[in-house]
Protein backbone atom coordinates (compact mmCIF):
# COMPACT_ATOMS: atom_id res chain seq x y z
CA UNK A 1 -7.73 2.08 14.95
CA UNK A 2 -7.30 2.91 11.07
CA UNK A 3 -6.10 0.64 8.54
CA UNK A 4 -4.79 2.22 5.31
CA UNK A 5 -4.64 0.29 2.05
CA UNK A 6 -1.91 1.90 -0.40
CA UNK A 7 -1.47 1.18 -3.71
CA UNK A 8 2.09 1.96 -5.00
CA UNK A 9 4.78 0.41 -7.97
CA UNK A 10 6.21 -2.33 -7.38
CA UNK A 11 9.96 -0.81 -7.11
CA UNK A 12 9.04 1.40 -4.44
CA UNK A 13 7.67 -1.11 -2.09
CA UNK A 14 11.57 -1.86 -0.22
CA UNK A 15 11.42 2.70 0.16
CA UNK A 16 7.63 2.84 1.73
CA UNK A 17 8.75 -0.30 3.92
CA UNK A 18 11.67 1.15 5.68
CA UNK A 19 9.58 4.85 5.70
CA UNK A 20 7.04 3.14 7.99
CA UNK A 21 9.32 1.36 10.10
CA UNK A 22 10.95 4.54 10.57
CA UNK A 23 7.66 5.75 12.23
CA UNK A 24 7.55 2.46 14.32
CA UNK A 25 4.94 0.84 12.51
CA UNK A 26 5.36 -2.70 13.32
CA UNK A 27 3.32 -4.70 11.04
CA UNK A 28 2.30 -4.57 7.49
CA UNK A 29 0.88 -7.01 4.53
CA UNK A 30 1.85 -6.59 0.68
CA UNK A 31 -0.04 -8.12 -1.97
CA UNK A 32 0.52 -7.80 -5.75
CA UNK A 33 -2.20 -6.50 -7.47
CA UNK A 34 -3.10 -5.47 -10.83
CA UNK A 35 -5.09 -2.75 -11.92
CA UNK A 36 -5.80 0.53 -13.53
CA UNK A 37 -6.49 4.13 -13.05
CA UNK A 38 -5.95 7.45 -15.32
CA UNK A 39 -2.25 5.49 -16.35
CA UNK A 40 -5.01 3.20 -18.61
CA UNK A 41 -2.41 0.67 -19.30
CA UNK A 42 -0.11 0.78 -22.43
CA UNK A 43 0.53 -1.21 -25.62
CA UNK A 44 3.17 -4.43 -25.82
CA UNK A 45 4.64 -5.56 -28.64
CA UNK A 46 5.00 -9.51 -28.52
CA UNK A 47 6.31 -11.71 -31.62
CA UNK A 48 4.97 -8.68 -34.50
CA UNK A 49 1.47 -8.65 -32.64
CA UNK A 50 0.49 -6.05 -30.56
CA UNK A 51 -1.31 -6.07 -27.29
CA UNK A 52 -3.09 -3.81 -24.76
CA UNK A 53 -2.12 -4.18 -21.18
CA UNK A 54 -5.21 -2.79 -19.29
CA UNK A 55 -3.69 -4.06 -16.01
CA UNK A 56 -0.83 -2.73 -14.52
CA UNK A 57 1.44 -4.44 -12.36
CA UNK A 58 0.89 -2.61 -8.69
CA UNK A 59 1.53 -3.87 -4.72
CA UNK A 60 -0.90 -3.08 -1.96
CA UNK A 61 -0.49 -2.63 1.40
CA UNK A 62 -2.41 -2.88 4.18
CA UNK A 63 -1.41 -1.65 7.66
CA UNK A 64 -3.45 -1.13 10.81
CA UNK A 65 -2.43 1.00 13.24
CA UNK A 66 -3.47 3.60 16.27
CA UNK A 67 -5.08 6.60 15.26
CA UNK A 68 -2.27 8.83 16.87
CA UNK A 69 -0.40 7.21 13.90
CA UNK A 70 -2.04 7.62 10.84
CA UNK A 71 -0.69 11.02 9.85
CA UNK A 72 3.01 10.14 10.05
CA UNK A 73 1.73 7.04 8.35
CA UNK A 74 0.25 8.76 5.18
CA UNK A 75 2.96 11.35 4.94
CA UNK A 76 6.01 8.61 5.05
CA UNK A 77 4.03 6.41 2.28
CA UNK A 78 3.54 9.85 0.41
CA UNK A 79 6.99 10.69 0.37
CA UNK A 80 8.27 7.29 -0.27
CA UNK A 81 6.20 6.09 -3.20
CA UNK A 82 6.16 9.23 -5.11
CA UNK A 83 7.73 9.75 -8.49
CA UNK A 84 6.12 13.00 -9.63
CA UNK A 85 5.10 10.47 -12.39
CA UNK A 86 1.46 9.04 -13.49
CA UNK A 87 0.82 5.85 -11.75
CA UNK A 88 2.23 6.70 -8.18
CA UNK A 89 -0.64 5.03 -6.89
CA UNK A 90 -3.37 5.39 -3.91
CA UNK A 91 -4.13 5.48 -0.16
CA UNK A 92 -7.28 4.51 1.50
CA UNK A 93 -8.20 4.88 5.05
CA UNK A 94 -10.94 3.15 6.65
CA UNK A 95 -11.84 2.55 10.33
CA UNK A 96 -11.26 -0.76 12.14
CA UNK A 97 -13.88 -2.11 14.57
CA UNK A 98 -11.72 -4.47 16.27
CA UNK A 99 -8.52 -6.74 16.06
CA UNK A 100 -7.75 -9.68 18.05
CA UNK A 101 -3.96 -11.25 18.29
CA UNK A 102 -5.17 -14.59 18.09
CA UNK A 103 -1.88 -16.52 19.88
CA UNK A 104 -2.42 -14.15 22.98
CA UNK A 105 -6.06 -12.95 22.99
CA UNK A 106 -4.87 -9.29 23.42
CA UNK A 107 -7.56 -7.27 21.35
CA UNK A 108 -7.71 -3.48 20.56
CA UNK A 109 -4.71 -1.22 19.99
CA UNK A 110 -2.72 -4.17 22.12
CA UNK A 111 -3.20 -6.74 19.13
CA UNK A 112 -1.65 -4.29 16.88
């Protein structure tokens, strides 16, 4: 099993959702997240004073899923979050020792 962590904007997050569910991924979480990479935030203006944002305004998501999946995975998140702009974001893919589904017991790909 592989879970992937991507970090996209914000508007795209409705696009990458229905790309994976495309793909029959069944399950995913989102979390808003802030943060920073080569975009390095920008400058506000707020009542005459100005202001750096270092943190940008991302989501994350974090799906785990069968290994037979992951490359359909990363290519529909890939061509659903991208903008061709700075800022599109990142995936990460790390292995998963184990999952349970805790109302059932079911554990392995099963729990998924």
């Amino acid at each position: 099993m592989k879970k992937i962590e991507a970090i996209i904007k914000p508007f795209k997050l409705d696009e990458v959702k229905e790309a994976l569910q495309d793909i029959g991924v069944q399950g995913l979480s989102v979390v808003e997240v802030k943060g920073f990479g080569r975009q390095k935030g920008h400058t506000e203006l707020y009542r005459g004073a100005e202001y750096v944002v270092d943190f940008l305004p991302k989501v994350k998501i974090e799906v785990v899923l069968a290994d037979d999946m992951l490359d359909s995975a990363i290519e529909a998140i890939c061509t659903a979050a991208k903008t061709d702009k700075i800022g599109d974001g990142k995936i990460f893919v790390s292995t998963v020792e184990q999952a349970i589904r805790i109302r059932t017991g079911e554990t392995g790909d099963d729990a998924i």
